[in-house]
C-alpha atoms as a PDB file:
ATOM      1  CA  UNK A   1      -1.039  15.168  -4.579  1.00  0.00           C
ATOM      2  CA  UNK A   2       0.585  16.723  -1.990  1.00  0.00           C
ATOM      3  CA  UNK A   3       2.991  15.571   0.858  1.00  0.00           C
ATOM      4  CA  UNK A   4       0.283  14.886   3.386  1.00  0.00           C
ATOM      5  CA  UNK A   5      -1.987  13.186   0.517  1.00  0.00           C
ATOM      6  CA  UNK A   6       0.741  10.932  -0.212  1.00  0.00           C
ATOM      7  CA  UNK A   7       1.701   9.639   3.497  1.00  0.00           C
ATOM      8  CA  UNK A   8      -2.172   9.224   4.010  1.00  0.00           C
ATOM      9  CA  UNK A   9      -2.394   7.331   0.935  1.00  0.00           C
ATOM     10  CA  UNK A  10       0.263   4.693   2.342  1.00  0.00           C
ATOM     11  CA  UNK A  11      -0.807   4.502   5.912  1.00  0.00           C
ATOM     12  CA  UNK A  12      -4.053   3.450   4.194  1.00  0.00           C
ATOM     13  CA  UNK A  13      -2.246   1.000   2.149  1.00  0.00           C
ATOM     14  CA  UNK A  14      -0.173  -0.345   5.422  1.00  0.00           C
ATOM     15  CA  UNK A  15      -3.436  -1.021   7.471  1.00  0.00           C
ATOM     16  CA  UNK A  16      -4.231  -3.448   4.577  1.00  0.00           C
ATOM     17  CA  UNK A  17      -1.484  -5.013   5.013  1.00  0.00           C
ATOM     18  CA  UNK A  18      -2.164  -5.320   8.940  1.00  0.00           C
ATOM     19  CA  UNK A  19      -2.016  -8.529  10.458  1.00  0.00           C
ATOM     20  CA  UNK A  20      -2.565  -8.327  13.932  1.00  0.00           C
ATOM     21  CA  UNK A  21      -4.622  -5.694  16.858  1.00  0.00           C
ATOM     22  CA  UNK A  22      -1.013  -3.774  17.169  1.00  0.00           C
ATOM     23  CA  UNK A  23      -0.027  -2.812  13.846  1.00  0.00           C
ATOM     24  CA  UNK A  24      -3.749  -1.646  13.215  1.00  0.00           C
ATOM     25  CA  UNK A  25      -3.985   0.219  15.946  1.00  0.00           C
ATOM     26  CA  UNK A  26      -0.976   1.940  15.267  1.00  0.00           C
ATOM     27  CA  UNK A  27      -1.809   2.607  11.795  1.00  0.00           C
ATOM     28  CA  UNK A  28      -4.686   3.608  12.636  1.00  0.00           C
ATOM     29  CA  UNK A  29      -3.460   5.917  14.604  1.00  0.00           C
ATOM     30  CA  UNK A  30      -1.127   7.665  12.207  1.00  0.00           C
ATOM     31  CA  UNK A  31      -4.184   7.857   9.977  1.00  0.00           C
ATOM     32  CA  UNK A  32      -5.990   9.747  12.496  1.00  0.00           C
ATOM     33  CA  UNK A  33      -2.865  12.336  12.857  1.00  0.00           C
ATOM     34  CA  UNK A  34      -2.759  12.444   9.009  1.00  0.00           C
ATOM     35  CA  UNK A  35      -6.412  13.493   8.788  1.00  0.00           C
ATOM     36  CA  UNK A  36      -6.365  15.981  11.904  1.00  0.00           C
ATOM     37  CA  UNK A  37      -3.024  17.626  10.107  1.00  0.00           C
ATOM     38  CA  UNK A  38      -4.563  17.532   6.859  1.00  0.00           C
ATOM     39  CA  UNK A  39      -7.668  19.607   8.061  1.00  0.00           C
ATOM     40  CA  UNK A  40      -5.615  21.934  10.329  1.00  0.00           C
ATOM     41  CA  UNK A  41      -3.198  23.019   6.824  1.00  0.00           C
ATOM     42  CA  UNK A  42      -6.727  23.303   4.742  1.00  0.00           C
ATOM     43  CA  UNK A  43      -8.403  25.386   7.800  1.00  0.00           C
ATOM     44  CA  UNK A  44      -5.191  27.589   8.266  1.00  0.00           C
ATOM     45  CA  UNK A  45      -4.489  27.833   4.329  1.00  0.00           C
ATOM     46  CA  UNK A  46      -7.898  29.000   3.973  1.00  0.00           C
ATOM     47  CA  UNK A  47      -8.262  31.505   6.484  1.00  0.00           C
ATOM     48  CA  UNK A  48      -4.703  32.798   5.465  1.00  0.00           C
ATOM     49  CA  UNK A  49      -5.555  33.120   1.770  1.00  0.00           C
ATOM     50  CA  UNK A  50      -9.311  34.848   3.128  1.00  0.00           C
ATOM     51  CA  UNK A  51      -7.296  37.355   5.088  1.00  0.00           C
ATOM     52  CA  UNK A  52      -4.644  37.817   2.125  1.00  0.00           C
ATOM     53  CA  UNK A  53      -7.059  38.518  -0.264  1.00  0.00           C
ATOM     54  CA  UNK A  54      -9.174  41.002   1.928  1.00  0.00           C
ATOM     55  CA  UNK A  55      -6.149  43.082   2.813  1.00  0.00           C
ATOM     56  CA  UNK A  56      -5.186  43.239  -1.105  1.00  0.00           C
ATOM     57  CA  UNK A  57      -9.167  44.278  -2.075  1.00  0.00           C
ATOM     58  CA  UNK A  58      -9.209  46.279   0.699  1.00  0.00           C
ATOM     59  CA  UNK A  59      -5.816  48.318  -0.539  1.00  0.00           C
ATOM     60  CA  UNK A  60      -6.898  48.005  -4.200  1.00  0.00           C
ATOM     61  CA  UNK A  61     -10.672  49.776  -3.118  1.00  0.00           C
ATOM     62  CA  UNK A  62      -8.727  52.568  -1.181  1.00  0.00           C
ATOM     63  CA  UNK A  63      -6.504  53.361  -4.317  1.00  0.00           C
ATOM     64  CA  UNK A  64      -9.349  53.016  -6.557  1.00  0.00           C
ATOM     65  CA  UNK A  65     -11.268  55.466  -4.692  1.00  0.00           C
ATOM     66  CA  UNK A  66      -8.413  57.971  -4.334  1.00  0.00           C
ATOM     67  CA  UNK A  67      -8.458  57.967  -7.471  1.00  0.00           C
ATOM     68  CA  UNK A  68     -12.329  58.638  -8.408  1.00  0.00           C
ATOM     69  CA  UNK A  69     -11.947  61.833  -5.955  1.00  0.00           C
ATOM     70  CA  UNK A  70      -8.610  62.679  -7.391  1.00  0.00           C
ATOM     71  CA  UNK A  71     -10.617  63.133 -11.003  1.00  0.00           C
ATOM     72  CA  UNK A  72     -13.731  64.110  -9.587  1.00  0.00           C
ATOM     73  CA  UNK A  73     -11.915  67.426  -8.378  1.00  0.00           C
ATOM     74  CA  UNK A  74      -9.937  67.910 -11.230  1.00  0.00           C
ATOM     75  CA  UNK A  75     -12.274  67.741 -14.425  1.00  0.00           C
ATOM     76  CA  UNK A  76     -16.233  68.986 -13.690  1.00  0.00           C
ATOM     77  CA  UNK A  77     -16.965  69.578 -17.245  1.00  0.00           C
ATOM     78  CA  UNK A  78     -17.995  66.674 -18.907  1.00  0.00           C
ATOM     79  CA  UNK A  79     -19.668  64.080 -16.147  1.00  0.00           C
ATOM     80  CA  UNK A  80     -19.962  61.155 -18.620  1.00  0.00           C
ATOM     81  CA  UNK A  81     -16.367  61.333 -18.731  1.00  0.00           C
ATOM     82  CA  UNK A  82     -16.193  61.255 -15.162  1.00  0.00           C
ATOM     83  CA  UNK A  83     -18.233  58.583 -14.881  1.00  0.00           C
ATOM     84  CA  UNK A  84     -16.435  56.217 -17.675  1.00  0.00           C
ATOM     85  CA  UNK A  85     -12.976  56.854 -15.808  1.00  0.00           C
ATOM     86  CA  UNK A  86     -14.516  55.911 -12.525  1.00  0.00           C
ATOM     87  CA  UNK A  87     -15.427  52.474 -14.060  1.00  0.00           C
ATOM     88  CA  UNK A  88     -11.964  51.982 -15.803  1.00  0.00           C
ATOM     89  CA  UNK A  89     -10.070  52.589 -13.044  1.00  0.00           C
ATOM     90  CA  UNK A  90     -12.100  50.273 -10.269  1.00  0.00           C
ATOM     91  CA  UNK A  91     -12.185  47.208 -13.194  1.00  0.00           C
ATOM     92  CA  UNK A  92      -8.374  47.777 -13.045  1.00  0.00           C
ATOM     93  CA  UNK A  93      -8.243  47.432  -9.767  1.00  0.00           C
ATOM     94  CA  UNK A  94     -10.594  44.311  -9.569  1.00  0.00           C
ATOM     95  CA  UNK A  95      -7.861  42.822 -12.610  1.00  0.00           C
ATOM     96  CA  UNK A  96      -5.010  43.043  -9.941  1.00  0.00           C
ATOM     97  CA  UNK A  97      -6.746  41.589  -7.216  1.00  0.00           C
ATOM     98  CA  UNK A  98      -7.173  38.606  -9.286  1.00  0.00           C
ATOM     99  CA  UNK A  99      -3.830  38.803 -10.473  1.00  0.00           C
ATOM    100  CA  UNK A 100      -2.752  39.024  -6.874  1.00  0.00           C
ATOM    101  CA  UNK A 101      -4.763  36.478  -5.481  1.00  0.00           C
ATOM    102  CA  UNK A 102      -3.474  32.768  -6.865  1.00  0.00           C
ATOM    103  CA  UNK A 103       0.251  34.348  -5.996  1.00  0.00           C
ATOM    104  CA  UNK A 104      -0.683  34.728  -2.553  1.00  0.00           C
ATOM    105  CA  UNK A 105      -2.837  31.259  -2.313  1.00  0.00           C
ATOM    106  CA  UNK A 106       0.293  29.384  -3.720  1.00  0.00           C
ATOM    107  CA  UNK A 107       2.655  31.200  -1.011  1.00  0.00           C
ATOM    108  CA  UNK A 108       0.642  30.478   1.956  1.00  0.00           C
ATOM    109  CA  UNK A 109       0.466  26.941   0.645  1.00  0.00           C
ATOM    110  CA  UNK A 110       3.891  26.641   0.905  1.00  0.00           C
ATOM    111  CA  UNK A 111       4.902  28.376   3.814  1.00  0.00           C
ATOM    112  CA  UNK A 112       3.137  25.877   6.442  1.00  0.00           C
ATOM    113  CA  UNK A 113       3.706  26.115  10.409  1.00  0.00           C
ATOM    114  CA  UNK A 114       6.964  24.662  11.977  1.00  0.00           C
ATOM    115  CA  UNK A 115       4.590  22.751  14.187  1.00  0.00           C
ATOM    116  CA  UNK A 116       3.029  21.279  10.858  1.00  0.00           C
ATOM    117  CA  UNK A 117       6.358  20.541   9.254  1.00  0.00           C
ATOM    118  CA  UNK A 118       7.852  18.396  12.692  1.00  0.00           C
ATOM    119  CA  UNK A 119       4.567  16.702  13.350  1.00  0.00           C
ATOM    120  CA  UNK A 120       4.366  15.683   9.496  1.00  0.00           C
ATOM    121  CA  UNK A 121       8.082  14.425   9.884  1.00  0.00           C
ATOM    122  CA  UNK A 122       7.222  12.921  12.960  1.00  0.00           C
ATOM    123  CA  UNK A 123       3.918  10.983  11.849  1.00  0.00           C
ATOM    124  CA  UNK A 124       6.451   9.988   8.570  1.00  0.00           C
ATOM    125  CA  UNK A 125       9.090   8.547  10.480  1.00  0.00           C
ATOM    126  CA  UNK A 126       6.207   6.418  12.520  1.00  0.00           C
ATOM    127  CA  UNK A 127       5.036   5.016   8.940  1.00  0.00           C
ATOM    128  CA  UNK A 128       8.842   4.217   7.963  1.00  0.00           C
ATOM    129  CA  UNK A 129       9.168   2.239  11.093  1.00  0.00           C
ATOM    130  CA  UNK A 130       5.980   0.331  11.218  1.00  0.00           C
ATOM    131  CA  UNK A 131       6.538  -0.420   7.357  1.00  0.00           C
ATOM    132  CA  UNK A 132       9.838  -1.696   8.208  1.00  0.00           C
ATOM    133  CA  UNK A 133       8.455  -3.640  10.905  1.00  0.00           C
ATOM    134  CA  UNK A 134       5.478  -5.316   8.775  1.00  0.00           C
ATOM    135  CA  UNK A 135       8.292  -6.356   6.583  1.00  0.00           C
ATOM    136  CA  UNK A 136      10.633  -7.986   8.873  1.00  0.00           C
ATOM    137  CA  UNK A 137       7.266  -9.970  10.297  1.00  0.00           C
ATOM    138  CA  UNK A 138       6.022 -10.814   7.081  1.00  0.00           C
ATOM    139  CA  UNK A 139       9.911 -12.150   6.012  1.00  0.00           C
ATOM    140  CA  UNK A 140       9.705 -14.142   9.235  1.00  0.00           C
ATOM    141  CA  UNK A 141       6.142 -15.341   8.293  1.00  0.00           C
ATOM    142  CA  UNK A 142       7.391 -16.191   4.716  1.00  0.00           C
ATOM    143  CA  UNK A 143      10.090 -18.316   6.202  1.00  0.00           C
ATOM    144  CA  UNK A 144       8.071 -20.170   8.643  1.00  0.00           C
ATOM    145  CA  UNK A 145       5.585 -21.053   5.831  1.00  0.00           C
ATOM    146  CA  UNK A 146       8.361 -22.477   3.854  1.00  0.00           C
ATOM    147  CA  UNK A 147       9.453 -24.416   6.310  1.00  0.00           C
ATOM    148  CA  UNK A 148       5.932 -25.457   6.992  1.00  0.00           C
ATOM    149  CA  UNK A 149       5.912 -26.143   2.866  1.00  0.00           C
ATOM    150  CA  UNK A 150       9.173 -28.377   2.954  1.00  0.00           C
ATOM    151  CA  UNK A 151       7.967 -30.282   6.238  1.00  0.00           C
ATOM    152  CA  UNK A 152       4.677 -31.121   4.370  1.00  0.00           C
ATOM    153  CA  UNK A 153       6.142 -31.897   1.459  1.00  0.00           C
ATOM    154  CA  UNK A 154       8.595 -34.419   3.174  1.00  0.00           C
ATOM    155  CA  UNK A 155       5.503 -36.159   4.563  1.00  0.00           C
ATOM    156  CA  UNK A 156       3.532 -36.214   1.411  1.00  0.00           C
ATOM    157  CA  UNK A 157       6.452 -38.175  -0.053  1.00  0.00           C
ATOM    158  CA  UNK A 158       7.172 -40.722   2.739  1.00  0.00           C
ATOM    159  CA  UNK A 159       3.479 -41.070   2.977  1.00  0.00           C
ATOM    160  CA  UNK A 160       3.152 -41.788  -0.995  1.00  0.00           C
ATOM    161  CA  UNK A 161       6.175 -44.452  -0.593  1.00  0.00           C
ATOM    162  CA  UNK A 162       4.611 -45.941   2.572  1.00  0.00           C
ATOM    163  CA  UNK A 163       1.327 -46.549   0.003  1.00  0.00           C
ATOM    164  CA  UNK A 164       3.255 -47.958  -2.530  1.00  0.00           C
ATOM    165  CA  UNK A 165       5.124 -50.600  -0.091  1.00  0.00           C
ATOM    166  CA  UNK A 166       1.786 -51.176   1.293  1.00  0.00           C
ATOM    167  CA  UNK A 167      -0.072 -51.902  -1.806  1.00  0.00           C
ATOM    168  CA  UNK A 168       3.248 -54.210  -3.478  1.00  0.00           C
ATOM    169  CA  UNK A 169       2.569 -56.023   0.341  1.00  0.00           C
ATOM    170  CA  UNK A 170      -1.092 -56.518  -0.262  1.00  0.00           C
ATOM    171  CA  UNK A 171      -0.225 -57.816  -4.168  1.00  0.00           C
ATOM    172  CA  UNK A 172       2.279 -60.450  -2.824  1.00  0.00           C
ATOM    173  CA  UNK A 173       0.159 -61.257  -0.146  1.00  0.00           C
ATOM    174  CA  UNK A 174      -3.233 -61.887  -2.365  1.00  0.00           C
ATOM    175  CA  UNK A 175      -0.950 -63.417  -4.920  1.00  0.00           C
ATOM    176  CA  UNK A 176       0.135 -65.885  -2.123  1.00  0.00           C
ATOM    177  CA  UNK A 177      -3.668 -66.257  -1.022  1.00  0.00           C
ATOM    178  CA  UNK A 178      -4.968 -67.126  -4.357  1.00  0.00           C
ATOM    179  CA  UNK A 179      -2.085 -69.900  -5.175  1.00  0.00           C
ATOM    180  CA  UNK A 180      -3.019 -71.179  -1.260  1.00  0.00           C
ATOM    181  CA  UNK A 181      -6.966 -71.397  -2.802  1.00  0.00           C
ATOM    182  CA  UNK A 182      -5.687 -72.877  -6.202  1.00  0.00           C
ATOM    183  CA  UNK A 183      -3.328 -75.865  -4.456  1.00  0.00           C
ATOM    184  CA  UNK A 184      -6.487 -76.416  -1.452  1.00  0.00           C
ATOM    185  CA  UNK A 185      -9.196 -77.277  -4.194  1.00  0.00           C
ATOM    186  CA  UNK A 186      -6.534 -79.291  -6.442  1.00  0.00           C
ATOM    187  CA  UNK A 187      -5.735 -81.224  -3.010  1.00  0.00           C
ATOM    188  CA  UNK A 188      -9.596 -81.395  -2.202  1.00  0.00           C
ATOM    189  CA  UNK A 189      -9.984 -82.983  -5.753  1.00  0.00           C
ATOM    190  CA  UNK A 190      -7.173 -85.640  -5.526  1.00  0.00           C
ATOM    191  CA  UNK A 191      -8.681 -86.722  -1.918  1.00  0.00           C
ATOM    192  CA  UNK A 192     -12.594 -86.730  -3.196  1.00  0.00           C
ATOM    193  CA  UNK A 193     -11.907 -88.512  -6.043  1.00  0.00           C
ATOM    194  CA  UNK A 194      -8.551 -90.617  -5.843  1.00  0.00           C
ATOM    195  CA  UNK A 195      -7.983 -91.293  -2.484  1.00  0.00           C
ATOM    196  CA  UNK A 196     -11.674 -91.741  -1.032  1.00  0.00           C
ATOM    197  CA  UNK A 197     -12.423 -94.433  -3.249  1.00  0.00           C
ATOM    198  CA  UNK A 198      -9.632 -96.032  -3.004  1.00  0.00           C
ATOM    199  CA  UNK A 199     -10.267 -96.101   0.639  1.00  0.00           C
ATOM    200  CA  UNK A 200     -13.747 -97.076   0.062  1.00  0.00           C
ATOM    201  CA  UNK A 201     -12.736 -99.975  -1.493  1.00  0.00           C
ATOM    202  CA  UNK A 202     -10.291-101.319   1.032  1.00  0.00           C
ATOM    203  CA  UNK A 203     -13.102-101.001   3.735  1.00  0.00           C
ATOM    204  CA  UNK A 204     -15.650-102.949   1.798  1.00  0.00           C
ATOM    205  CA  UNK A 205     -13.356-106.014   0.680  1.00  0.00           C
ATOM    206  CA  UNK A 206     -11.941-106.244   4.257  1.00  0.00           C
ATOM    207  CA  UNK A 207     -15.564-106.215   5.141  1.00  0.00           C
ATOM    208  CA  UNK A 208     -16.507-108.886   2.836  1.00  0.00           C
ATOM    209  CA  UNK A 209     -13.694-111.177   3.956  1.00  0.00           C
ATOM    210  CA  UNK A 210     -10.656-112.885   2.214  1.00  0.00           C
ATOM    211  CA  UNK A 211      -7.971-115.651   2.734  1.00  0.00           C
ATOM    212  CA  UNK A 212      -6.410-113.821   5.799  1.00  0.00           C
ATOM    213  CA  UNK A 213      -6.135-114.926   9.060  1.00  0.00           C
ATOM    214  CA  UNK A 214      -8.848-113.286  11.242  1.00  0.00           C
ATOM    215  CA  UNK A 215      -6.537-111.614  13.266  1.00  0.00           C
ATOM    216  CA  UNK A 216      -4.801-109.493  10.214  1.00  0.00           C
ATOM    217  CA  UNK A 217      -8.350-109.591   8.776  1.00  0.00           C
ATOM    218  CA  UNK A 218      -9.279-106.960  11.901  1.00  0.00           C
ATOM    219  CA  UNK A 219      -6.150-104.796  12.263  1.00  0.00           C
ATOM    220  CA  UNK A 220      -6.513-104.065   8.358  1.00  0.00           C
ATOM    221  CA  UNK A 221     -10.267-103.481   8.738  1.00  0.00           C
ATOM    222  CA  UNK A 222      -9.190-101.199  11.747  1.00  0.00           C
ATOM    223  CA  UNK A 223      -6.605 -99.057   9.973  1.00  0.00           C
ATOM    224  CA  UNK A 224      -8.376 -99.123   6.906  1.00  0.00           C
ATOM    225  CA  UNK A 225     -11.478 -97.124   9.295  1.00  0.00           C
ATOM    226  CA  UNK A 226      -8.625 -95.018  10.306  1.00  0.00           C
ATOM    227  CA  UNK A 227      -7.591 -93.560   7.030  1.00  0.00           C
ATOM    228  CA  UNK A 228     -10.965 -93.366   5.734  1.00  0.00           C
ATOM    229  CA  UNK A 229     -12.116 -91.477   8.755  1.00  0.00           C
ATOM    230  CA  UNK A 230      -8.602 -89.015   8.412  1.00  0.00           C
ATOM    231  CA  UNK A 231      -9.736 -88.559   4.974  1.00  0.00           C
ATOM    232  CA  UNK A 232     -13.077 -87.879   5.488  1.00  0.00           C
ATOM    233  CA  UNK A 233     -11.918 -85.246   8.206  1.00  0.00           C
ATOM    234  CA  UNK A 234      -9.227 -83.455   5.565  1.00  0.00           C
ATOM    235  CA  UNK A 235     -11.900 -83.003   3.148  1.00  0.00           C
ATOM    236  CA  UNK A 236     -14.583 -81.615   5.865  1.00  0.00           C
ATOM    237  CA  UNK A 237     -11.246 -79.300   6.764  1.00  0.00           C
ATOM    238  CA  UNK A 238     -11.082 -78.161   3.105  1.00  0.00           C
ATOM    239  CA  UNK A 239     -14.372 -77.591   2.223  1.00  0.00           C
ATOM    240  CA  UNK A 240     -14.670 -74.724   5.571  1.00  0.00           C
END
């Protein structure tokens, strides 16, 4: 992989990492540039190494030839001979040419066009500085999301204590409730079955009548209605 190969092969890896229009659009741009260079080098090696190899076929053919005349003219006796010496010397010529020919690929490969070299400098130092730029974003994003993290988790906690206070509240408080229900019907009993007939009583002997005077006879009759209707009402009370 060449130099070019390798730059394209992380611009393509920093527009992955792109997070916003900018930074793809600027990648995107140096991919572009990468592409156009990388064609221009191919068209320009290739056209180089087409007129390289011409001029050394053409020079080889030339000798070659000279050389078929050259023996042509100086041996006429045996033309078999002449004809075997013809075909040695042009398959010698063809064996240089593709001697000559990777040498002269592998020299125009690495003698690119100043233009080339600065604009692949150029289009580097643009990658450098939007990687270094994607990097001080994303340490600013990792930062931000921590403190995002620690603010969270600070709520998560005082939000799992605020649960637990609430549900110890709710315990004490239906603790409470169910002693309040426990004491009510224990009351309820003592008036139904204690108190009311006691009252009961009172009310029917003062009704029936007894030694006292008449007067005292109606005041006790009278606060004797009294309690039984207060007791009556408490128990009504309870039973709601």
């Amino acid at each position: 992989m060449n130099e070019v190969d390798a730059l394209a092969v992380e611009s393509r890896k920093a527009l992955e990492c792109c997070t916003n229009a900018t930074q793809r659009v600027g990648i995107n741009n140096v991919c572009v540039a990468l592409q156009q260079l990388e064609q221009k080098i191919r068209s320009e090696t290739k056209h180089g190494l087409a007129a390289a190899i011409a001029s050394r076929v053409s020079a080889a053919g030339d000798s070659s030839h000279v050389t078929t005349n050259n023996n042509n003219n100086s041996s006429n006796s045996s033309s078999n001979g002449l004809g075997s010496n013809g075909r040695d010397t042009h398959s010698n010529s063809i064996d240089r040419t593709a001697v000559v020919a990777p040498a002269v690929a592998s020299s125009t490969l690495e003698a690119a066009p100043p233009a080339v070299v600065t604009l692949t400098s150029e289009l580097e130092g643009q990658l450098k500085a939007l990687q270094s730029s994607h990097a001080q974003k994303e340490e600013e994003w990792r930062r931000v999301v921590q403190e995002k993290d620690d603010t969270l988790r600070q709520l998560e906690e005082r939000l799992r204590y605020a649960h637990v206070g609430v549900g110890e509240e709710i315990a004490t408080l239906t603790k409470s409730l169910n002693m309040h229900k426990k004491d009510r019907r224990a009351l309820q009993t003592i008036m139904e079955q204690r108190v009311k007939v006691k009252v009961d009583a009172i009310c029917e002997l003062v009704a029936a009548g007894s030694q006292l005077p008449p007067q005292e006879l109606s005041r006790l009759s009278s606060e004797a209605r009294t309690l039984q209707n207060l007791v009556n009402a408490s128990i009504k009370a309870m039973e709601s």
